[in-house]
Protein backbone atom coordinates (compact mmCIF):
# COMPACT_ATOMS: atom_id res chain seq x y z
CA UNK A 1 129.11 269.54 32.65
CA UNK A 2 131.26 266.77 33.51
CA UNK A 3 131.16 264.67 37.15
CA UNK A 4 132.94 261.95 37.58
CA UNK A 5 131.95 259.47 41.12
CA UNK A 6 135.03 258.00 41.07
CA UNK A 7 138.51 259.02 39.43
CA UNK A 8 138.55 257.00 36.14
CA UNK A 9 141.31 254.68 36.77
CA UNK A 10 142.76 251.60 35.03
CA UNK A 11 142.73 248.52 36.59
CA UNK A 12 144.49 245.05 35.15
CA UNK A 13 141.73 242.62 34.81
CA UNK A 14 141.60 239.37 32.68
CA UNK A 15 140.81 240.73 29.43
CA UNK A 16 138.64 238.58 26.90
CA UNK A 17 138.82 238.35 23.28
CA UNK A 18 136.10 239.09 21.18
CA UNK A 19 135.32 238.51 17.25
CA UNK A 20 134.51 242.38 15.30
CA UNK A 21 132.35 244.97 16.74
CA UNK A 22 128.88 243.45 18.84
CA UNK A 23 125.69 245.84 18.79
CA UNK A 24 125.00 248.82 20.30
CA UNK A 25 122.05 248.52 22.12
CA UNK A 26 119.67 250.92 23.72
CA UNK A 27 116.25 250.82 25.70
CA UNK A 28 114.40 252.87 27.63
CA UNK A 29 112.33 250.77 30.55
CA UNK A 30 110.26 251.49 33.58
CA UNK A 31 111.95 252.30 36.57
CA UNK A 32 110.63 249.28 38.47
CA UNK A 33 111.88 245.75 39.43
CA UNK A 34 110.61 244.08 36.40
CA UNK A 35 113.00 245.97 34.70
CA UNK A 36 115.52 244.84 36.15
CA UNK A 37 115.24 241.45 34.34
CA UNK A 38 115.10 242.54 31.33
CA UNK A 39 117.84 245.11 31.17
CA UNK A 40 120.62 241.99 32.71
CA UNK A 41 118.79 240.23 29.67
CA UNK A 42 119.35 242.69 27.18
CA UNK A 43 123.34 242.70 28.20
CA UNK A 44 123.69 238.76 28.55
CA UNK A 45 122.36 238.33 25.07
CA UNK A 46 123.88 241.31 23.51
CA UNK A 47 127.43 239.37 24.83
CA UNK A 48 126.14 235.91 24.16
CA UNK A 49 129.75 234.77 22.33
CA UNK A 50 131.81 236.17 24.44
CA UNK A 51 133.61 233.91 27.65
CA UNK A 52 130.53 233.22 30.58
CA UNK A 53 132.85 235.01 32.92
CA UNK A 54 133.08 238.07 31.15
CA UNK A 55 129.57 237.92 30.67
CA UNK A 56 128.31 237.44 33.86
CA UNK A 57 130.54 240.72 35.17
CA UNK A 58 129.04 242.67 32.87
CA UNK A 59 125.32 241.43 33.67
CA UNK A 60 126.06 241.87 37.32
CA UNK A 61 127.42 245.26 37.11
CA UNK A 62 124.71 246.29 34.75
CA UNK A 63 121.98 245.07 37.44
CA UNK A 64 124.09 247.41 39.89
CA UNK A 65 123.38 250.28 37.99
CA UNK A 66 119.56 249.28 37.22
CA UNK A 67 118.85 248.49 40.48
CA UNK A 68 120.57 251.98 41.60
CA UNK A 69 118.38 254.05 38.94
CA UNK A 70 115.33 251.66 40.12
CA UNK A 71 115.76 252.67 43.75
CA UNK A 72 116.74 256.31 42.93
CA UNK A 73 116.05 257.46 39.43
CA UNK A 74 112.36 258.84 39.44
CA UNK A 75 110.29 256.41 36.95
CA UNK A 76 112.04 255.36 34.23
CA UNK A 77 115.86 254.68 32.77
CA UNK A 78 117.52 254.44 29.22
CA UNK A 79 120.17 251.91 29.16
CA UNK A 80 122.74 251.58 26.58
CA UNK A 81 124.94 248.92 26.03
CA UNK A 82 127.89 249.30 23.40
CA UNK A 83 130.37 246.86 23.16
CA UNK A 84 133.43 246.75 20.39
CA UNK A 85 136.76 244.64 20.21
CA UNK A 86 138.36 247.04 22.70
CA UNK A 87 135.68 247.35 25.89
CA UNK A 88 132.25 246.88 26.36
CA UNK A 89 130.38 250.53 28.07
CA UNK A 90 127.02 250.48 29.47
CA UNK A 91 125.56 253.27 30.38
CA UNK A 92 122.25 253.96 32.97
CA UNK A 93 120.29 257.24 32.22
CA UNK A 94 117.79 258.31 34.51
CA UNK A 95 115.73 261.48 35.26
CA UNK A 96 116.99 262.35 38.70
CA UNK A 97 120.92 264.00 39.09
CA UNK A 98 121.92 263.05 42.37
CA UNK A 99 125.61 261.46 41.87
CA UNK A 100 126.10 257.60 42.99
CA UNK A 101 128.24 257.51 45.87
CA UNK A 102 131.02 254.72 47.15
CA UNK A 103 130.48 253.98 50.45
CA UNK A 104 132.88 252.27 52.78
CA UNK A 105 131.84 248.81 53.25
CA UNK A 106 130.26 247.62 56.22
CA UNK A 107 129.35 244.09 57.66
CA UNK A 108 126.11 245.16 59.13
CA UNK A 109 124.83 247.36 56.34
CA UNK A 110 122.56 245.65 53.70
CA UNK A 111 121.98 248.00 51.52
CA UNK A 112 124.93 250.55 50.08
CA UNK A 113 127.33 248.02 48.57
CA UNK A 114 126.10 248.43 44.55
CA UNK A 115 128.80 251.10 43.43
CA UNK A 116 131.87 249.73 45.61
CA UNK A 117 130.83 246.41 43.22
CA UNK A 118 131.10 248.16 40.27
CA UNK A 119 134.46 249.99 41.61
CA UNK A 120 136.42 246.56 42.01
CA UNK A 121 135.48 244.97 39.02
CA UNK A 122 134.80 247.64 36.46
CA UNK A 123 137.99 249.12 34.64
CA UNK A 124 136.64 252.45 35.14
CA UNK A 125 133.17 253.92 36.04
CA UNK A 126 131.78 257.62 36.46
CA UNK A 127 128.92 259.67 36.23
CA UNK A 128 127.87 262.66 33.90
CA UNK A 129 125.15 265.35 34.20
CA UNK A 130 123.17 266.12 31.02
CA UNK A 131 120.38 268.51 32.09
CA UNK A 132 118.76 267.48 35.10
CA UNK A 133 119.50 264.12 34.36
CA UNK A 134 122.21 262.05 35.04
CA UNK A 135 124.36 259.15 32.96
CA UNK A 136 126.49 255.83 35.46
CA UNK A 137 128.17 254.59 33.19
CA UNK A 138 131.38 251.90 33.80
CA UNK A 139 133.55 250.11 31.17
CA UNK A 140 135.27 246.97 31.46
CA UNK A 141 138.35 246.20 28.84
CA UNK A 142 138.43 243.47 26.42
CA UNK A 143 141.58 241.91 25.17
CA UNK A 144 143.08 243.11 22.36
């Protein structure tokens, strides 16, 4: 079955050019801060020659998601990175369903602010149930 948090929806961004398909990568890591680290790691290198800016969206938005299936996602997560000529996808796995929500931004919260990130600069971002677990995934677009 099929959830989406947010209505997939295009956005125009600055697209990037990159050169044949990168790797797909996948890990499964701890569900603990440490993790964190590694997992922005993992996406930084796996996008080493493409433009710092795209980069550095990607390895924020991925620590989004970490840090939400860190806070949330009972013990571990399996991320999965998968980037081609047309979009890079990374998606966050973890063993506990409960859907990410967008909350309305808010000067005097400090936490809550993670998925409205990943709503204004990802192209499009949902969720999906497999099981009793759950997969965040967002995708930004790449020039063509």
């Amino acid at each position: 079955m099929k959830t989406t948090a947010a209505p997939a929806r295009e956005r125009s961004a600055r697209p990037h050019k990159t050169a044949g398909r990168l790797p797909r990568r996948r890990i499964r890591l701890a569900g603990d801060a440490t993790s964190l680290r590694e997992a922005r790691l993992l996406v930084g290198e796996t996008l080493v020659n493409c433009p710092s800016d795209f980069r550095d969206a990607a390895v924020l938005l991925t620590g989004e998601l970490v840090t939400n299936a860190v806070v949330h996602g009972g013990g571990w997560f399996l991320l999965q990175v998968d980037a081609s000529p047309g979009r890079l996808r990374v998606e966050v796995t973890d063993a506990i369903a409960l859907q990410p929500r967008l909350l309305a931004l808010s000067g005097d919260r400090e936490h809550g602010r993670g998925m409205a990130i990943v709503d204004a600069l990802a192209t499009r971002w949902g969720a999906e149930h497999i099981g009793s677990r759950k997969v965040v995934w967002f995708e930004i677009c790449l020039e063509r």
